[in-house]
N, C-alpha and C. Protein backbone atom coordinates (compact mmCIF):
# COMPACT_ATOMS: atom_id res chain seq x y z
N UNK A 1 52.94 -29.56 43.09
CA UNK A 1 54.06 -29.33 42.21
C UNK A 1 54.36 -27.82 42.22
N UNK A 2 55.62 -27.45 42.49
CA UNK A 2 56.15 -26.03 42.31
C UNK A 2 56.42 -25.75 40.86
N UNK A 3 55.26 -24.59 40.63
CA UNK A 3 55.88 -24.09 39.93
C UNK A 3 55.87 -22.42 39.63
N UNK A 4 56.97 -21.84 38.55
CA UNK A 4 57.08 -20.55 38.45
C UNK A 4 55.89 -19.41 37.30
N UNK A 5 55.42 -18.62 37.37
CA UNK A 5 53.97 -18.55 36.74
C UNK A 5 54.50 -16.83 36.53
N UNK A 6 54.68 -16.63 35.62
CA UNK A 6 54.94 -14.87 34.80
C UNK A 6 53.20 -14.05 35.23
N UNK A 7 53.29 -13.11 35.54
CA UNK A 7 52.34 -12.74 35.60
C UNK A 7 52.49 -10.63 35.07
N UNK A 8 51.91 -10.78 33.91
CA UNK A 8 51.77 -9.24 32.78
C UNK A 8 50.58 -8.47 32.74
N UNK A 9 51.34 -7.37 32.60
CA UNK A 9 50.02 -6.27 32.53
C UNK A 9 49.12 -5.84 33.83
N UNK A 10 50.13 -5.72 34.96
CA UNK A 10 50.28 -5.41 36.22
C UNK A 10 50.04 -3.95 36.55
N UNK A 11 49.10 -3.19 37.06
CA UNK A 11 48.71 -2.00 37.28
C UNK A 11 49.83 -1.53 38.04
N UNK A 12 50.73 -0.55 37.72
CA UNK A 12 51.93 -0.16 38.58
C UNK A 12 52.20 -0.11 40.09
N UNK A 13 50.27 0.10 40.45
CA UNK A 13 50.44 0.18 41.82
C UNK A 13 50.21 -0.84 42.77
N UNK A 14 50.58 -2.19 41.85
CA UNK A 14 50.17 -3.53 42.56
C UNK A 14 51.86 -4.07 42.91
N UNK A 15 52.08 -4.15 44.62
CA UNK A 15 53.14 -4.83 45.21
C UNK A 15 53.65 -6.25 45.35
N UNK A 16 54.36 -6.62 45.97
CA UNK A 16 54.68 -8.50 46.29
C UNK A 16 53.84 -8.53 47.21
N UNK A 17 53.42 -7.97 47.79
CA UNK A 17 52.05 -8.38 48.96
C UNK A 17 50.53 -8.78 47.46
N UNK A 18 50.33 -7.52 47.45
CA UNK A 18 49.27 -7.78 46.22
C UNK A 18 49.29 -8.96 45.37
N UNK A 19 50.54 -9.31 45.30
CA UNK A 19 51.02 -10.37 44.24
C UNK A 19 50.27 -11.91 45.16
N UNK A 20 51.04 -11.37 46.25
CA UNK A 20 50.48 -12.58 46.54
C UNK A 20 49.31 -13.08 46.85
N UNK A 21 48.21 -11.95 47.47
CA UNK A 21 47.37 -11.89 47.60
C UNK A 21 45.88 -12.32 46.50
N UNK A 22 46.60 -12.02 45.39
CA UNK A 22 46.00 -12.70 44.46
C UNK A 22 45.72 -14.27 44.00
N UNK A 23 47.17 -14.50 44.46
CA UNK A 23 47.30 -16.32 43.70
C UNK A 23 47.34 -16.91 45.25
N UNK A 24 47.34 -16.34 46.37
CA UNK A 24 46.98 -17.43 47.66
C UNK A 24 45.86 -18.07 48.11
N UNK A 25 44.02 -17.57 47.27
CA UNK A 25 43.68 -18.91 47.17
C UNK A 25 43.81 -19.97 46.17
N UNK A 26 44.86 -19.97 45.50
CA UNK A 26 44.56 -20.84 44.28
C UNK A 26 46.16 -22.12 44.96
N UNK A 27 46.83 -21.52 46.19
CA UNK A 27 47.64 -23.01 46.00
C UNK A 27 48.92 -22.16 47.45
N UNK A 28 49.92 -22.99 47.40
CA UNK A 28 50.89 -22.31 48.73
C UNK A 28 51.74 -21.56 47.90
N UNK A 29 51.48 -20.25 47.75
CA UNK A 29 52.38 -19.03 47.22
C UNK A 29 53.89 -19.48 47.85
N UNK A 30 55.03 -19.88 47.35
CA UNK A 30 56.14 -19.86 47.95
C UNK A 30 56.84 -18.29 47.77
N UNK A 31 56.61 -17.58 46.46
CA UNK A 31 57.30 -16.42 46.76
C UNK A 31 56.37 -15.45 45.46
N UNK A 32 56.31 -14.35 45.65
CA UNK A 32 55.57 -13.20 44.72
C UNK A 32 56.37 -11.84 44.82
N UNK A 33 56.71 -11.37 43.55
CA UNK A 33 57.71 -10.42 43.17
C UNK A 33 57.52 -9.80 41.77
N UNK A 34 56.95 -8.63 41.98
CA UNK A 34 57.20 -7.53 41.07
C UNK A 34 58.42 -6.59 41.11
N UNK A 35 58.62 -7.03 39.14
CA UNK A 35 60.21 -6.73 38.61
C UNK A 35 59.83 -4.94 38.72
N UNK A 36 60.78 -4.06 39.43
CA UNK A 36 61.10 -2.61 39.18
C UNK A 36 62.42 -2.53 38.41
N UNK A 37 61.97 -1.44 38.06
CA UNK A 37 62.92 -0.59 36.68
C UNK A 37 64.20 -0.12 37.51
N UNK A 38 65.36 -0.85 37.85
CA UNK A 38 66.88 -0.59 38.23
C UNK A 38 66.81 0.66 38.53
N UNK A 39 66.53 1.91 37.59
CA UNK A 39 66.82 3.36 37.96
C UNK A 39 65.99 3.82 38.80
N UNK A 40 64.91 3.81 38.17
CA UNK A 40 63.38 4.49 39.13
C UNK A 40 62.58 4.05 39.77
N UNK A 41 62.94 2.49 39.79
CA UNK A 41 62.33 1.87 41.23
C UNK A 41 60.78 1.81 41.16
N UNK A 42 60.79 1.81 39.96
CA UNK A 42 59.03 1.75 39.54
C UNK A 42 58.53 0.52 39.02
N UNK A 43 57.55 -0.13 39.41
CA UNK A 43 57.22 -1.52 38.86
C UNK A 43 57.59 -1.16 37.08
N UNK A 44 57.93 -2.35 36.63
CA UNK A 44 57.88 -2.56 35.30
C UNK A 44 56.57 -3.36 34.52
N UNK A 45 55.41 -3.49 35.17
CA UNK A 45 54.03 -4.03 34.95
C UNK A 45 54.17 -5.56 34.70
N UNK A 46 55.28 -6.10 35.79
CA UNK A 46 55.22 -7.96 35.28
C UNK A 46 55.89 -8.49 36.46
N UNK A 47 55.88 -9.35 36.91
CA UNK A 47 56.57 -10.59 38.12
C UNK A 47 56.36 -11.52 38.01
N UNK A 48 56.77 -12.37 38.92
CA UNK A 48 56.72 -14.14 38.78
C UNK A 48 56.04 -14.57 40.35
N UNK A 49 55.68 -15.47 40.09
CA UNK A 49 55.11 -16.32 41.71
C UNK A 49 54.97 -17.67 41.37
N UNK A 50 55.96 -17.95 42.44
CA UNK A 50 56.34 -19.37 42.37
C UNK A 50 54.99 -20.08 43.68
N UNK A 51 54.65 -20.91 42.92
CA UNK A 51 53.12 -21.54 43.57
C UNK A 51 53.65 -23.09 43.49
N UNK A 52 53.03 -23.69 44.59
CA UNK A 52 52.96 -25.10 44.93
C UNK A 52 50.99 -25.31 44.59
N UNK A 53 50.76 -25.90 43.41
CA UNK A 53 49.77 -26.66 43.15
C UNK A 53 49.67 -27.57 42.40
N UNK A 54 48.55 -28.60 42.12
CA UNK A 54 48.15 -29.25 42.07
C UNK A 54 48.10 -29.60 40.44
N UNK A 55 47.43 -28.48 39.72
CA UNK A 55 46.48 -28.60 38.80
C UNK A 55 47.29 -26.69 37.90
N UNK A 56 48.27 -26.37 37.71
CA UNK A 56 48.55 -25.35 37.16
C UNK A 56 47.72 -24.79 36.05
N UNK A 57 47.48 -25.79 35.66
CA UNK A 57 46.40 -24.84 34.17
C UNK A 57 44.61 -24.54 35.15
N UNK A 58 44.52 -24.94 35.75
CA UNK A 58 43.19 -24.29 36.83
C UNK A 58 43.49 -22.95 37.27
N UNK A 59 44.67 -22.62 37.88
CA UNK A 59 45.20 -21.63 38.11
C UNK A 59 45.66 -20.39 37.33
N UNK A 60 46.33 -20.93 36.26
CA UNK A 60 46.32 -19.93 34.88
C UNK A 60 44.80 -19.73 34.49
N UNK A 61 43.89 -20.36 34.20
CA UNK A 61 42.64 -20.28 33.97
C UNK A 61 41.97 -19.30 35.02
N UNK A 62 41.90 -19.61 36.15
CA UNK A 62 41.09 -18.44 37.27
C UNK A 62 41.68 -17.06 37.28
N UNK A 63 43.05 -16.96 36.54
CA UNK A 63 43.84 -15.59 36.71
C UNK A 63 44.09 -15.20 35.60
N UNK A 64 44.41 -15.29 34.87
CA UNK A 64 44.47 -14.87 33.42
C UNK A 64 43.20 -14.35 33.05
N UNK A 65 43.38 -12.88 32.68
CA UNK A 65 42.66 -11.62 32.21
C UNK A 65 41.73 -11.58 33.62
N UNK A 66 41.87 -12.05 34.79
CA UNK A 66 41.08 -11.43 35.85
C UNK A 66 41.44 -9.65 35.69
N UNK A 67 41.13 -9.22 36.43
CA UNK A 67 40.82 -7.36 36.24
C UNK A 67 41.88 -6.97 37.69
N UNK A 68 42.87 -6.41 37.63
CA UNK A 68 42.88 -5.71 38.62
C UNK A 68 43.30 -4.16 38.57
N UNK A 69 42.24 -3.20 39.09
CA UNK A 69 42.77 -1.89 39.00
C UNK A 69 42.33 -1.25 37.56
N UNK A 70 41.30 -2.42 36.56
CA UNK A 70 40.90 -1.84 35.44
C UNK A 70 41.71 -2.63 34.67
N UNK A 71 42.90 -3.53 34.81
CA UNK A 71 43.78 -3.98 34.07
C UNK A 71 43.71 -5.67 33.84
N UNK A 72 43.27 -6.53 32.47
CA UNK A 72 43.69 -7.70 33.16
C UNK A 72 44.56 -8.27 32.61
N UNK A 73 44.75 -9.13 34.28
CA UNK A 73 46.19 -9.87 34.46
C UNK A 73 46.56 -11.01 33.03
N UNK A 74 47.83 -11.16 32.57
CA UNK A 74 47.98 -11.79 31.58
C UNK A 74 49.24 -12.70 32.43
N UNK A 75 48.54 -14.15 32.44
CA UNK A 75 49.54 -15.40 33.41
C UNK A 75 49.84 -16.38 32.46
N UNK A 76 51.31 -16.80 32.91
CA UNK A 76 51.28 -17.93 31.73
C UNK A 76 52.62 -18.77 32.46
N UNK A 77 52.90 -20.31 32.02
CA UNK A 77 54.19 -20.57 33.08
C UNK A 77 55.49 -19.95 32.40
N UNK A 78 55.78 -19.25 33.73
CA UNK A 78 57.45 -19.04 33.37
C UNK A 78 57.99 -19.67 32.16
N UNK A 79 58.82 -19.18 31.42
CA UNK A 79 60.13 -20.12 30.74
C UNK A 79 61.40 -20.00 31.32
N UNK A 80 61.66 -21.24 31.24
CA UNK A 80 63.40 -20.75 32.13
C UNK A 80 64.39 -19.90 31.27
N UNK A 81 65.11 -19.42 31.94
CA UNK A 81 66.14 -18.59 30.82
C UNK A 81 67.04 -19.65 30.34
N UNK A 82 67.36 -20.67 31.10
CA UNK A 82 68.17 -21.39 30.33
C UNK A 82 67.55 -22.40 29.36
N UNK A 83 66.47 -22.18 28.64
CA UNK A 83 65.93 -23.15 27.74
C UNK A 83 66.21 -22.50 26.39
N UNK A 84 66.98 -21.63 26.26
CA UNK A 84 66.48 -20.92 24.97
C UNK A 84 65.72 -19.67 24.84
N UNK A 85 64.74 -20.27 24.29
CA UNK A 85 63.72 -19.16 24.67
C UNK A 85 64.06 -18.11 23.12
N UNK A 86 63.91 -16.72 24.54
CA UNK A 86 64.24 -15.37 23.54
C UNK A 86 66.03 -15.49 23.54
N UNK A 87 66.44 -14.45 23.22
CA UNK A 87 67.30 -14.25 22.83
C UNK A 87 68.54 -14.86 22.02
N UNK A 88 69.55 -14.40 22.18
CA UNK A 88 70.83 -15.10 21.50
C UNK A 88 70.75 -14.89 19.81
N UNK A 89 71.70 -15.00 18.69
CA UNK A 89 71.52 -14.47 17.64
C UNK A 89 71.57 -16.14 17.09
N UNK A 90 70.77 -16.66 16.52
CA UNK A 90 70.83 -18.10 16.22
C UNK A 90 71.21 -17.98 14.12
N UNK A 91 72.16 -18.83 14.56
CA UNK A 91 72.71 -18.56 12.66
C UNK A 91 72.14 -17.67 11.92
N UNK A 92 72.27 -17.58 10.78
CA UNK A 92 71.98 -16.92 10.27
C UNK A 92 72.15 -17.18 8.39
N UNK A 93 71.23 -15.77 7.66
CA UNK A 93 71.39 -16.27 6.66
C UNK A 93 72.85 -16.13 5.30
N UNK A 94 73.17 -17.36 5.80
CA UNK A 94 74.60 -17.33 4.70
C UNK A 94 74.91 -16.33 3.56
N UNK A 95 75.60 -16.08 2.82
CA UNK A 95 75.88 -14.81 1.84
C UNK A 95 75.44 -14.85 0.47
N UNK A 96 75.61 -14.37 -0.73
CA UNK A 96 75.06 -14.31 -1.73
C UNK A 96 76.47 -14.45 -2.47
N UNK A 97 77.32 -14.19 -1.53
CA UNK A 97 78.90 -13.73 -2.29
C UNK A 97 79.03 -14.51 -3.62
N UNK A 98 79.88 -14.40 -4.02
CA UNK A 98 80.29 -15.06 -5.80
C UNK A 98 79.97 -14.14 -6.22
N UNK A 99 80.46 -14.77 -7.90
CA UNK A 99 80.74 -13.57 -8.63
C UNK A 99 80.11 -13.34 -10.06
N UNK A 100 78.75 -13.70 -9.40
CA UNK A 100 77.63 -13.27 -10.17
C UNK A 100 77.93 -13.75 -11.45
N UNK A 101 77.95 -15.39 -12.23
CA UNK A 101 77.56 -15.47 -13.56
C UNK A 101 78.87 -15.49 -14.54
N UNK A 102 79.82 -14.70 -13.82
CA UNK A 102 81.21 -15.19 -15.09
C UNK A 102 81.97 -16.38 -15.06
């Protein structure tokens, strides 16, 4: 089963090679990518790797808080952006308006 796996708290100097290098014995890495910062082209300490396995929570389990570089990795599955999730301003709390009691 493909799936997409967030992977945080990425030592700056770890690449999409590194990336992958990490999660390729655990299943068929289809793709590994650390997000850089638009301006400065500097990792932003997080990416995704989309993995074909079996058993995904084995895999979150063997990698999650492993160490790399002094740092450990924090893995968890992707959320899609289109589920919700974070963002968007979801209602809110209605007014108090009136006129207080007369």
């Amino acid at each position: 089963m493909l799936v997409k796996l967030f992977v945080g708290n990425l030592p700056w100097s770890v690449g999409d090679a590194d990336l992958e290098r990490i999660f390729s014995p655990h299943g068929d890495v289809q793709s590994a990518r650390v997000i850089n910062d638009r301006d400065t082209g500097r990792s932003r300490g997080f990416g995704f790797v989309e993995i074909d396995v079996d058993d995904v929570s084995a895999v979150i389990r063997a990698t999650d808080g492993q160490e790399i570089a002094g740092r450990p990795l924090r893995v968890n599955e992707a959320e899609d952006k289109g589920r919700g999730g974070r963002g968007g301003f979801g209602g809110g709390g209605g007014g108090g308006g009136g006129r207080g009691g007369f």
